[in-house]
N, C-alpha and C. Protein backbone atom coordinates (compact mmCIF):
# COMPACT_ATOMS: atom_id res chain seq x y z
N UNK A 1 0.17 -20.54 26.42
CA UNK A 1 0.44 -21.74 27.16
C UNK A 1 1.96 -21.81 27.35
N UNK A 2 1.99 -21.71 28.67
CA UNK A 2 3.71 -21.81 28.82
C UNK A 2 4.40 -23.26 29.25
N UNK A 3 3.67 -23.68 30.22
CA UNK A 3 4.17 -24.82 31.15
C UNK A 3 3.11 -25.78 31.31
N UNK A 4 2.92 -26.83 31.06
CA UNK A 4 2.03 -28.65 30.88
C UNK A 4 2.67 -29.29 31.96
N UNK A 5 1.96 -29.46 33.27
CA UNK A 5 2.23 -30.22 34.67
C UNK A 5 3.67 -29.81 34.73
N UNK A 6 3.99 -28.86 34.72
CA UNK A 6 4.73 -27.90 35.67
C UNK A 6 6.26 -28.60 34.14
N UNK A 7 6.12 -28.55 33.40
CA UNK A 7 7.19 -28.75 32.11
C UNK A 7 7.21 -27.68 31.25
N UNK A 8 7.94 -27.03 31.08
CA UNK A 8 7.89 -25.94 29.49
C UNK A 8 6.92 -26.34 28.31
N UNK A 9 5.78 -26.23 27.97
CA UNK A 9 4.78 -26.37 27.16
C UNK A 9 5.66 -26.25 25.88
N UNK A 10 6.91 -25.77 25.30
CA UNK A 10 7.21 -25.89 24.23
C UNK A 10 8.45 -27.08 24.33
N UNK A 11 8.66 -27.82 25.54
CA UNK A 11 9.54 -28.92 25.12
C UNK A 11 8.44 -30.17 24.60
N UNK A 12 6.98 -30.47 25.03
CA UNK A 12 6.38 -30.78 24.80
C UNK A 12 5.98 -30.62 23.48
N UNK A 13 5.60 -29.79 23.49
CA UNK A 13 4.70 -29.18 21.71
C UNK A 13 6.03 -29.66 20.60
N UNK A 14 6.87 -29.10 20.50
CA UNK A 14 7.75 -29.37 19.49
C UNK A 14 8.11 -30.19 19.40
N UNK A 15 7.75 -31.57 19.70
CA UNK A 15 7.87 -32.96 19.31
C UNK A 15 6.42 -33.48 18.66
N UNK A 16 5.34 -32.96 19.17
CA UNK A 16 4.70 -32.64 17.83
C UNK A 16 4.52 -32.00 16.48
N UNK A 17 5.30 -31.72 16.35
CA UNK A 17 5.67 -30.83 15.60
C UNK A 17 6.54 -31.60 14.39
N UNK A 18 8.23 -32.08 15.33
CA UNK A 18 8.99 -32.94 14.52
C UNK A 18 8.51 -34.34 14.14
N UNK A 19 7.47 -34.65 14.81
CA UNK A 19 6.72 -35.61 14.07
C UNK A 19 5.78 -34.95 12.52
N UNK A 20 4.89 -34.22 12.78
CA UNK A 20 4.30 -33.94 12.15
C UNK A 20 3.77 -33.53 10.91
N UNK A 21 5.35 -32.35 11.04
CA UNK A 21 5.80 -32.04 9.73
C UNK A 21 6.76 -32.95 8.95
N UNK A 22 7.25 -33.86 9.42
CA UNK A 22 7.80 -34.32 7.84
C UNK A 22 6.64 -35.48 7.83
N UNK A 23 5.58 -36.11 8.61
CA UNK A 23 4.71 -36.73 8.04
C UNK A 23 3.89 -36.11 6.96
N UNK A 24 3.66 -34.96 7.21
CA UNK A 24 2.62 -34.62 6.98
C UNK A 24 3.13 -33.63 5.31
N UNK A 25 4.45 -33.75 5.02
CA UNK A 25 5.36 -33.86 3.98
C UNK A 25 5.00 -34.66 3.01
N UNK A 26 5.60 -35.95 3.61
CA UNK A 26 5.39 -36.87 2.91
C UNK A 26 4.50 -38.01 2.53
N UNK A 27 3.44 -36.92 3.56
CA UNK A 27 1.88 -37.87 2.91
C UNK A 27 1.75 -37.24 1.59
N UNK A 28 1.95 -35.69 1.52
CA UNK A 28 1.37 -35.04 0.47
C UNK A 28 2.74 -35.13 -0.69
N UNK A 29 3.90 -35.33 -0.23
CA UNK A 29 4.46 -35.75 -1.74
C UNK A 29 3.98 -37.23 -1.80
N UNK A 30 3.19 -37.92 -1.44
CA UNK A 30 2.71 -39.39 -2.13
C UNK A 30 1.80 -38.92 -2.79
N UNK A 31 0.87 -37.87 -2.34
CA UNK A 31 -0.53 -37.79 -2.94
C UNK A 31 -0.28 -37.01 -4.31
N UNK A 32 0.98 -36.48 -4.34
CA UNK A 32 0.97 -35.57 -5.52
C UNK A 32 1.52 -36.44 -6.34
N UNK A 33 2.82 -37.58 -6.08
CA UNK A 33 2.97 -37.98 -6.94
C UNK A 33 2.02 -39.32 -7.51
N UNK A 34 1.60 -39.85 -7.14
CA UNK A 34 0.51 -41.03 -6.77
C UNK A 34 -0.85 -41.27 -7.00
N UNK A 35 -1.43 -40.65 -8.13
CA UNK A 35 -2.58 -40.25 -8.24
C UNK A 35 -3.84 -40.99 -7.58
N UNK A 36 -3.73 -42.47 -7.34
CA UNK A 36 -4.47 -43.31 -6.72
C UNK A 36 -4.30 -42.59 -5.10
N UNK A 37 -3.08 -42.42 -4.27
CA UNK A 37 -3.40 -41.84 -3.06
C UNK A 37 -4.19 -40.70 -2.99
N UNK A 38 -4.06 -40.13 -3.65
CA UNK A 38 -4.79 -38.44 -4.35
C UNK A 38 -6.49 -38.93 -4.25
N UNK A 39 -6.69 -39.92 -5.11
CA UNK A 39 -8.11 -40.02 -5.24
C UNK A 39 -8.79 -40.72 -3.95
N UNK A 40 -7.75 -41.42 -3.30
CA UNK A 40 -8.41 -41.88 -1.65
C UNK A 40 -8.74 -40.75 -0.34
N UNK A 41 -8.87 -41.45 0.34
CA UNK A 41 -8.97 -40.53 1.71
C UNK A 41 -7.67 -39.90 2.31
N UNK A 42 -6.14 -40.31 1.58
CA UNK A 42 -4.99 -39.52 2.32
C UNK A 42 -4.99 -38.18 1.83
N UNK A 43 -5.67 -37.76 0.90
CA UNK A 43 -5.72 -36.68 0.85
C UNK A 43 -6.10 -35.79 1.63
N UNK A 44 -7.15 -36.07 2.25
CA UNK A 44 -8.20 -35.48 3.41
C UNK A 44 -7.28 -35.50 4.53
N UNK A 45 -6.58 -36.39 5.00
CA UNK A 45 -5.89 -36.88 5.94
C UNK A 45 -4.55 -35.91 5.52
N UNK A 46 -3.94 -35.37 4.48
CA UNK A 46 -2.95 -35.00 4.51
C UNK A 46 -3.68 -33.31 4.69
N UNK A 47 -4.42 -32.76 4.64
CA UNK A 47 -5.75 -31.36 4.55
C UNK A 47 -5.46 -31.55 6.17
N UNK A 48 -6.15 -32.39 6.91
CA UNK A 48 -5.98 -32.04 8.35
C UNK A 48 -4.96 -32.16 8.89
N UNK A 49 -3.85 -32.99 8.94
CA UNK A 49 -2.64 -32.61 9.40
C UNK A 49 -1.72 -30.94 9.38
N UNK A 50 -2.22 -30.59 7.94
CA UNK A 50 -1.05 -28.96 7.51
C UNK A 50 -1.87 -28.53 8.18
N UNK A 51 -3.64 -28.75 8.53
CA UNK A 51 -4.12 -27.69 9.26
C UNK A 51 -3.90 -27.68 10.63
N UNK A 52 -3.43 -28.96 11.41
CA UNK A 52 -3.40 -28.90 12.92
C UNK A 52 -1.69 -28.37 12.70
N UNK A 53 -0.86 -28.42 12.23
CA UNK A 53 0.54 -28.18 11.73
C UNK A 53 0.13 -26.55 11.83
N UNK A 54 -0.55 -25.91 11.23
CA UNK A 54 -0.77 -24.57 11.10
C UNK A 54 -1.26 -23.63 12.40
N UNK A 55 -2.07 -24.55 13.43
CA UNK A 55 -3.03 -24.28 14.50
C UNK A 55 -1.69 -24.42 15.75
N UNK A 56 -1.11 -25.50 15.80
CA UNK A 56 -0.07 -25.78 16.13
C UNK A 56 1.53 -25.14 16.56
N UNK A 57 1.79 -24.33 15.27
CA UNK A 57 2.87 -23.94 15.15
C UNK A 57 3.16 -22.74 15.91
N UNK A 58 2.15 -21.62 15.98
CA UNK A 58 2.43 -20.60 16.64
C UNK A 58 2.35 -20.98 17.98
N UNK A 59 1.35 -21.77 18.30
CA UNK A 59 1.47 -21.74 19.99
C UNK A 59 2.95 -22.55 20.31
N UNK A 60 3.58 -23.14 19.66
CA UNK A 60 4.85 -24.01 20.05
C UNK A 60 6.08 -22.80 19.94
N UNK A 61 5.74 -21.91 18.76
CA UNK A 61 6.62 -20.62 19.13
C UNK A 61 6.24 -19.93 19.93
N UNK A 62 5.55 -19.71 20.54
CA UNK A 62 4.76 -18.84 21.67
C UNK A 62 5.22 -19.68 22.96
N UNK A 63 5.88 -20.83 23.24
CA UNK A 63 5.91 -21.16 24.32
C UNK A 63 7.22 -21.35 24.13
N UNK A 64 7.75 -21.72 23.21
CA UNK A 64 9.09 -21.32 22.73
C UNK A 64 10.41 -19.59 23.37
N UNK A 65 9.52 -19.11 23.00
CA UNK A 65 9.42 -17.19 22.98
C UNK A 65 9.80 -17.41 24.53
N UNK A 66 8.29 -17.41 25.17
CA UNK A 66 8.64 -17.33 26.84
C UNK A 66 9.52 -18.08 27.36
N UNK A 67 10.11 -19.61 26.50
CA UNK A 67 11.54 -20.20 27.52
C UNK A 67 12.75 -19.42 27.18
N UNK A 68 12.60 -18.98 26.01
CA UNK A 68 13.77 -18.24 25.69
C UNK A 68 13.96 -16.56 26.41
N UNK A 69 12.79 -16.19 26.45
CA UNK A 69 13.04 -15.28 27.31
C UNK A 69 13.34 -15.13 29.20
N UNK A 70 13.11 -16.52 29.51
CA UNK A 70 13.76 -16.68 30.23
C UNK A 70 14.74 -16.81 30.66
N UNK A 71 16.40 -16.67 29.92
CA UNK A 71 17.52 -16.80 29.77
C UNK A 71 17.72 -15.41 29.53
N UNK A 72 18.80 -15.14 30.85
CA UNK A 72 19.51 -14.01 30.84
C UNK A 72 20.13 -13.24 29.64
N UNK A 73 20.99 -14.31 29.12
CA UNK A 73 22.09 -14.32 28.18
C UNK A 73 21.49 -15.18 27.05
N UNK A 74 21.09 -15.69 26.33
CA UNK A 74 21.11 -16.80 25.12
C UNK A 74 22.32 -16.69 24.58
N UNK A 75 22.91 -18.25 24.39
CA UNK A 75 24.36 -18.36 23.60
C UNK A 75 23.77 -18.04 22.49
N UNK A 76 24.48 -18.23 21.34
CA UNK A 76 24.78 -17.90 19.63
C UNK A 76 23.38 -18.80 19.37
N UNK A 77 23.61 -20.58 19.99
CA UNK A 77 23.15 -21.62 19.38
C UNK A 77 21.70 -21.08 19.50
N UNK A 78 21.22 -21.00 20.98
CA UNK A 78 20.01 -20.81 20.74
C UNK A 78 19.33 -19.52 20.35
N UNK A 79 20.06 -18.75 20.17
CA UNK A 79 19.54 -17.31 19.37
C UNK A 79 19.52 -18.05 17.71
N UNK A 80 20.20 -18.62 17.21
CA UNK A 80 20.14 -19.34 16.12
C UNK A 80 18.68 -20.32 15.90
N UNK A 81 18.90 -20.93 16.62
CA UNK A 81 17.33 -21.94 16.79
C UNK A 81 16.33 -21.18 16.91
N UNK A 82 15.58 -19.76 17.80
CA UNK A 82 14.87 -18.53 17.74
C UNK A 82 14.75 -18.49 16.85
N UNK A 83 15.72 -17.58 15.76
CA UNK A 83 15.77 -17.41 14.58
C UNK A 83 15.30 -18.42 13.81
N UNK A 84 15.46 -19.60 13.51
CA UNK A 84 14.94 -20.96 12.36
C UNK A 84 13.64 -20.85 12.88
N UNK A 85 13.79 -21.26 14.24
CA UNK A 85 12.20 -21.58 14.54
C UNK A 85 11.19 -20.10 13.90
N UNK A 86 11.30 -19.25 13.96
CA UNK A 86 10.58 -18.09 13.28
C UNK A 86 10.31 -18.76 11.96
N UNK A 87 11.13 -19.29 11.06
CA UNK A 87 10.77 -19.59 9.94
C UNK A 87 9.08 -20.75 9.86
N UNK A 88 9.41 -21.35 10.99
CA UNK A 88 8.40 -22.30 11.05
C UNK A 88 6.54 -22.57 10.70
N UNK A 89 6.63 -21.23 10.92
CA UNK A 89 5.43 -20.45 10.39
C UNK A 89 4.99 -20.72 9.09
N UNK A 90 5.82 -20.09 8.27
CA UNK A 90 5.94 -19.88 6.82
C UNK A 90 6.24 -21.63 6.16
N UNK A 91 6.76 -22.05 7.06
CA UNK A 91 6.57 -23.97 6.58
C UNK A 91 5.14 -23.97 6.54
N UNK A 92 4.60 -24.42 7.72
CA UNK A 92 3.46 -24.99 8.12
C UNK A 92 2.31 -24.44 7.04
N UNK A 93 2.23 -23.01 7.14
CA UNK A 93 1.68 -22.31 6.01
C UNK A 93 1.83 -22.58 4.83
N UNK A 94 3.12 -22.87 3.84
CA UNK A 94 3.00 -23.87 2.43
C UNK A 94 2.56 -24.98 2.85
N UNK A 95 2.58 -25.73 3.76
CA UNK A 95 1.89 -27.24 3.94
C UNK A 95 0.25 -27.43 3.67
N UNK A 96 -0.18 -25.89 3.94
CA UNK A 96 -1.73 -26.17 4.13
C UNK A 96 -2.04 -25.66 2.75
N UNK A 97 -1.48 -24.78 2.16
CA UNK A 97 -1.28 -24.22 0.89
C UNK A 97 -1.20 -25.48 -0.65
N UNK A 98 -0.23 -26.40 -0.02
CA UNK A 98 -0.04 -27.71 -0.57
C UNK A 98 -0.86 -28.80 -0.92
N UNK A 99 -1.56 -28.34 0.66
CA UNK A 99 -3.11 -29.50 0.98
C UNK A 99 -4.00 -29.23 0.37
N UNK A 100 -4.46 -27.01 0.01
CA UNK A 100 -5.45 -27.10 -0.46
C UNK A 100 -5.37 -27.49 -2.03
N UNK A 101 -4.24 -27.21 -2.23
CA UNK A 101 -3.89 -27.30 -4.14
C UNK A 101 -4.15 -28.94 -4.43
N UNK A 102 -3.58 -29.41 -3.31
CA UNK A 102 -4.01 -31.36 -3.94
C UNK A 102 -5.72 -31.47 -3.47
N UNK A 103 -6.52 -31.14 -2.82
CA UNK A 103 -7.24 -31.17 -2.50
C UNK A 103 -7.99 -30.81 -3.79
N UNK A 104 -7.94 -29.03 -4.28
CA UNK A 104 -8.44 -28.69 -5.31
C UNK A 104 -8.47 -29.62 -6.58
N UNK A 105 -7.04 -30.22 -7.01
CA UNK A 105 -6.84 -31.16 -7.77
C UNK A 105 -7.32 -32.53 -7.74
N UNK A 106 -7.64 -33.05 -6.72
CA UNK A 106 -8.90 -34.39 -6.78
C UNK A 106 -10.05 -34.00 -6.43
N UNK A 107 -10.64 -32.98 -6.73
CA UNK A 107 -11.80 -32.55 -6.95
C UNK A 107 -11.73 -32.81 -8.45
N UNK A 108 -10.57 -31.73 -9.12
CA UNK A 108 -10.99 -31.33 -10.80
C UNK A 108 -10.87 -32.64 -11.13
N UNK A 109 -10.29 -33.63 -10.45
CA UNK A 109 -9.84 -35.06 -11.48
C UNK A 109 -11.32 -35.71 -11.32
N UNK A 110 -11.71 -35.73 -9.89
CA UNK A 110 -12.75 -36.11 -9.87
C UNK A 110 -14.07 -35.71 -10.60
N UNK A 111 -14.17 -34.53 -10.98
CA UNK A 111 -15.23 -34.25 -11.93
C UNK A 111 -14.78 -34.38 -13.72
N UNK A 112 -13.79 -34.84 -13.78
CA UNK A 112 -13.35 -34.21 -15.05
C UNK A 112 -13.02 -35.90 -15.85
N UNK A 113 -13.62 -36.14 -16.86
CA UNK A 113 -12.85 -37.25 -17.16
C UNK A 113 -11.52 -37.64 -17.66
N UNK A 114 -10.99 -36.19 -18.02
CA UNK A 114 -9.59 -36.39 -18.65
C UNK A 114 -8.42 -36.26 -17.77
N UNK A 115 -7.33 -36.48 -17.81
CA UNK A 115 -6.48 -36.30 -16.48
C UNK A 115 -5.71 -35.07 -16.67
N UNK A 116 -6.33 -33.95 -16.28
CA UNK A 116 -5.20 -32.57 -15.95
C UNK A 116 -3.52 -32.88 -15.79
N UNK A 117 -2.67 -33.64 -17.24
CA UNK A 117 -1.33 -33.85 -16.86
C UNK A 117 -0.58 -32.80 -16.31
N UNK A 118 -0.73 -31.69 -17.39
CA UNK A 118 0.23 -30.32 -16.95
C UNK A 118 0.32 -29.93 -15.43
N UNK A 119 -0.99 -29.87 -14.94
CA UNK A 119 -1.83 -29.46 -13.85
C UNK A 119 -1.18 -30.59 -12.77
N UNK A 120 -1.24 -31.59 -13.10
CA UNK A 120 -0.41 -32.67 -12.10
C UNK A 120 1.29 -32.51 -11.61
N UNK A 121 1.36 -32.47 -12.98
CA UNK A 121 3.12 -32.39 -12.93
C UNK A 121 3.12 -31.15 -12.41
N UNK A 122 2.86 -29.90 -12.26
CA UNK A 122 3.61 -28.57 -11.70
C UNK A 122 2.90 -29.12 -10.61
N UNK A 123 1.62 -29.14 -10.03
CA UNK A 123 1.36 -29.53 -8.11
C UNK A 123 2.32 -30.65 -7.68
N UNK A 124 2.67 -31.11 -8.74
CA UNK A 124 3.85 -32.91 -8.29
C UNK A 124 5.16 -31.59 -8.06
N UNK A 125 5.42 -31.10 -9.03
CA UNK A 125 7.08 -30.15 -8.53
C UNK A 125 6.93 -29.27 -7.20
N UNK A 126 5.80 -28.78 -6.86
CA UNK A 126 5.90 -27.47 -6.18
C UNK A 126 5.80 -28.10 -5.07
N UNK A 127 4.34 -29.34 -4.55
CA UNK A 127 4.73 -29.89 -3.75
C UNK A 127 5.88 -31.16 -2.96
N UNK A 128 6.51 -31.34 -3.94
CA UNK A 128 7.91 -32.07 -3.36
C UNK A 128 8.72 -31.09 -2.98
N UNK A 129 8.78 -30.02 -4.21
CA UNK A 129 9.94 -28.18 -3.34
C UNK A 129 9.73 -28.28 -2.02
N UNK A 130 8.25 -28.05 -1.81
CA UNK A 130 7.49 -27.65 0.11
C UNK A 130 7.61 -28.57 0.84
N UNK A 131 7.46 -29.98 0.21
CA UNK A 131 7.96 -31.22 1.37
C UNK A 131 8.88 -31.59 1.81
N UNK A 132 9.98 -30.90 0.84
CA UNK A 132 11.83 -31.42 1.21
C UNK A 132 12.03 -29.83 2.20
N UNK A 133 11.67 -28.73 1.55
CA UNK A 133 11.89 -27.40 2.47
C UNK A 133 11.28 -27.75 3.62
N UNK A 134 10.40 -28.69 4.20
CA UNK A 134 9.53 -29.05 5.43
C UNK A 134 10.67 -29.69 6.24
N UNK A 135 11.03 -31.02 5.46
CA UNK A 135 11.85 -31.60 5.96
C UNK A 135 13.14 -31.32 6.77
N UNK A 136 13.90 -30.65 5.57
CA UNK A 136 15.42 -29.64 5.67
C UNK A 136 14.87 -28.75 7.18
N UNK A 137 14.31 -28.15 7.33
CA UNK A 137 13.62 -27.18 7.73
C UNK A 137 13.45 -27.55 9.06
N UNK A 138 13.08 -28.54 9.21
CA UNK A 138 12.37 -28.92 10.46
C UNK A 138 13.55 -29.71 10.90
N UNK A 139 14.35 -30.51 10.44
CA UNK A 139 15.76 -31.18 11.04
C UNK A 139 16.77 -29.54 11.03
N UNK A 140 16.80 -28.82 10.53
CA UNK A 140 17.49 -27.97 10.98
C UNK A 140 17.45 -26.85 12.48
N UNK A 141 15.64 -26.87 12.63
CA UNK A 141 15.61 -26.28 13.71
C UNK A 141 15.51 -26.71 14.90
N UNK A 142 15.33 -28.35 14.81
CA UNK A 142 15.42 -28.99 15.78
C UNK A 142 16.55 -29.37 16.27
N UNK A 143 17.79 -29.72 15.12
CA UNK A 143 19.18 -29.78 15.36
C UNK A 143 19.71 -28.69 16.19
N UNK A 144 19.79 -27.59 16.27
CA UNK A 144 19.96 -25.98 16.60
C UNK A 144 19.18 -25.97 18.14
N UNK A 145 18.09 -26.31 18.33
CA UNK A 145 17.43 -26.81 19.55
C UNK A 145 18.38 -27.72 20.33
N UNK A 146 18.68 -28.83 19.91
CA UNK A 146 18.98 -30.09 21.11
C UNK A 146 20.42 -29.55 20.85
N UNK A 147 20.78 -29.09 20.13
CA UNK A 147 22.47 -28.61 20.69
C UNK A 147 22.73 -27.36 21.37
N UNK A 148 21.36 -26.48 21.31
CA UNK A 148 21.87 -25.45 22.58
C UNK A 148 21.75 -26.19 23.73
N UNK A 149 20.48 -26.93 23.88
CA UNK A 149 20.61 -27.68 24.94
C UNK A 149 21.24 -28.57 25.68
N UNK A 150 21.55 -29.68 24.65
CA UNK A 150 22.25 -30.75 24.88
C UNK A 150 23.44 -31.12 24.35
N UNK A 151 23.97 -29.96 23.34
CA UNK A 151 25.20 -29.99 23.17
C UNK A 151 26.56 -30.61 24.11
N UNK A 152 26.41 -29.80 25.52
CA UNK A 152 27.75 -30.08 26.09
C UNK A 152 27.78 -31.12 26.74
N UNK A 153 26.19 -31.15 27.20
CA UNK A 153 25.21 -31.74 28.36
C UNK A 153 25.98 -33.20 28.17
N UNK A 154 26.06 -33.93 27.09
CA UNK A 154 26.86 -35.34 27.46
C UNK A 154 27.98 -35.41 27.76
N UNK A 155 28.90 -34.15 27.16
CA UNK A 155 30.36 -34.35 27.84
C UNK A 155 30.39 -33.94 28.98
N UNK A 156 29.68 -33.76 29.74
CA UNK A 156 29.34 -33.19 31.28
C UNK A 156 29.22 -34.58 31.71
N UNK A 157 28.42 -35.05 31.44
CA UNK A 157 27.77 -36.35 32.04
C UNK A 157 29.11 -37.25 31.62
N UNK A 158 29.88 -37.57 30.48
CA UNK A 158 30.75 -38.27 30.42
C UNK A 158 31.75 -38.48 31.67
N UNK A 159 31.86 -37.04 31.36
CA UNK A 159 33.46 -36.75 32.73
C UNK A 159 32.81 -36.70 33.91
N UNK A 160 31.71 -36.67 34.69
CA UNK A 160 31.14 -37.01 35.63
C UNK A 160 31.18 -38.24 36.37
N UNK A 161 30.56 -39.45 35.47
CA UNK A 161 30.43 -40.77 35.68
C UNK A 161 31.86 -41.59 35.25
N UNK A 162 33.21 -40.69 35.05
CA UNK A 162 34.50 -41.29 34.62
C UNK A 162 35.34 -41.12 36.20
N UNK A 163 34.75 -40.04 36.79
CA UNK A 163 35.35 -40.26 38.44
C UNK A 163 35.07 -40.92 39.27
């Protein structure tokens, strides 16, 4: 998918995206730390998000790929943003990784009458690591994005509308 009513299909997609992933972050650092969210339905809810996040991600680099290969030359910035965005993958992928481990874990709580502490606290560390690396992650490649783009683009427009 390249182009959505004649628009670059990845200026589109990747705002789903920067929504998505740090929601879908910080549903699952609530659920890990929060054991009551854990035992509700955000859990489930945080399971389908990493998975549309996962379904998601390649086609937004894939439409990504073809705008960028449309540029003769790429400056530094957006060969830089290419580059992050590659990482994006490997996010989305601990997210669902994240989902299934809390998932697995209000199952065992749910069958188990005792509360798996150990078992809590390391899924509570590993998934806050993956939700802040989501975060960092995802403001970094989007930053790297709107400044190849729109970097100069306002001081253009400044000195434009000053004559």
């Amino acid at each position: 998918m390249t182009a959505i009513n004649g628009l670059p299909a990845h200026v589109l997609l990747v705002h789903m995206i920067v929504v998505l992933a740090p929601l879908t972050a910080l549903l699952e650092i609530a659920c890990a730390v929060w054991p009551r969210a854990r035992r509700g339905l955000l859990v489930w809810l945080a399971l389908i998000l990493a998975s549309a996040m996962t379904v998601l991600t390649p086609i937004t680099a894939d439409a990504g790929e073809w705008l960028y290969n449309l540029r003769p030359n790429p400056g530094p910035g957006l060969r830089e943003h290419a580059e992050l965005g590659g990482t994006m993958i490997y996010i989305s992928i601990a997210l669902l990784i994240a989902a299934l481990v809390l998932v697995g874990l209000h199952r065992i709580e749910r069958r188990s009458t005792s509360r798996p502490q150990v078992a809590g606290v390391a899924v509570a560390v590993v998934v806050i690591a993956v939700g802040i690396a989501t975060i960092v992650q995802t403001y970094r490649i989007g930053d790297t994005g709107a400044q190849s783009v729109w970097g100069n683009e306002i001081a253009h427009l400044k000195q434009a509308s000053a004559k």
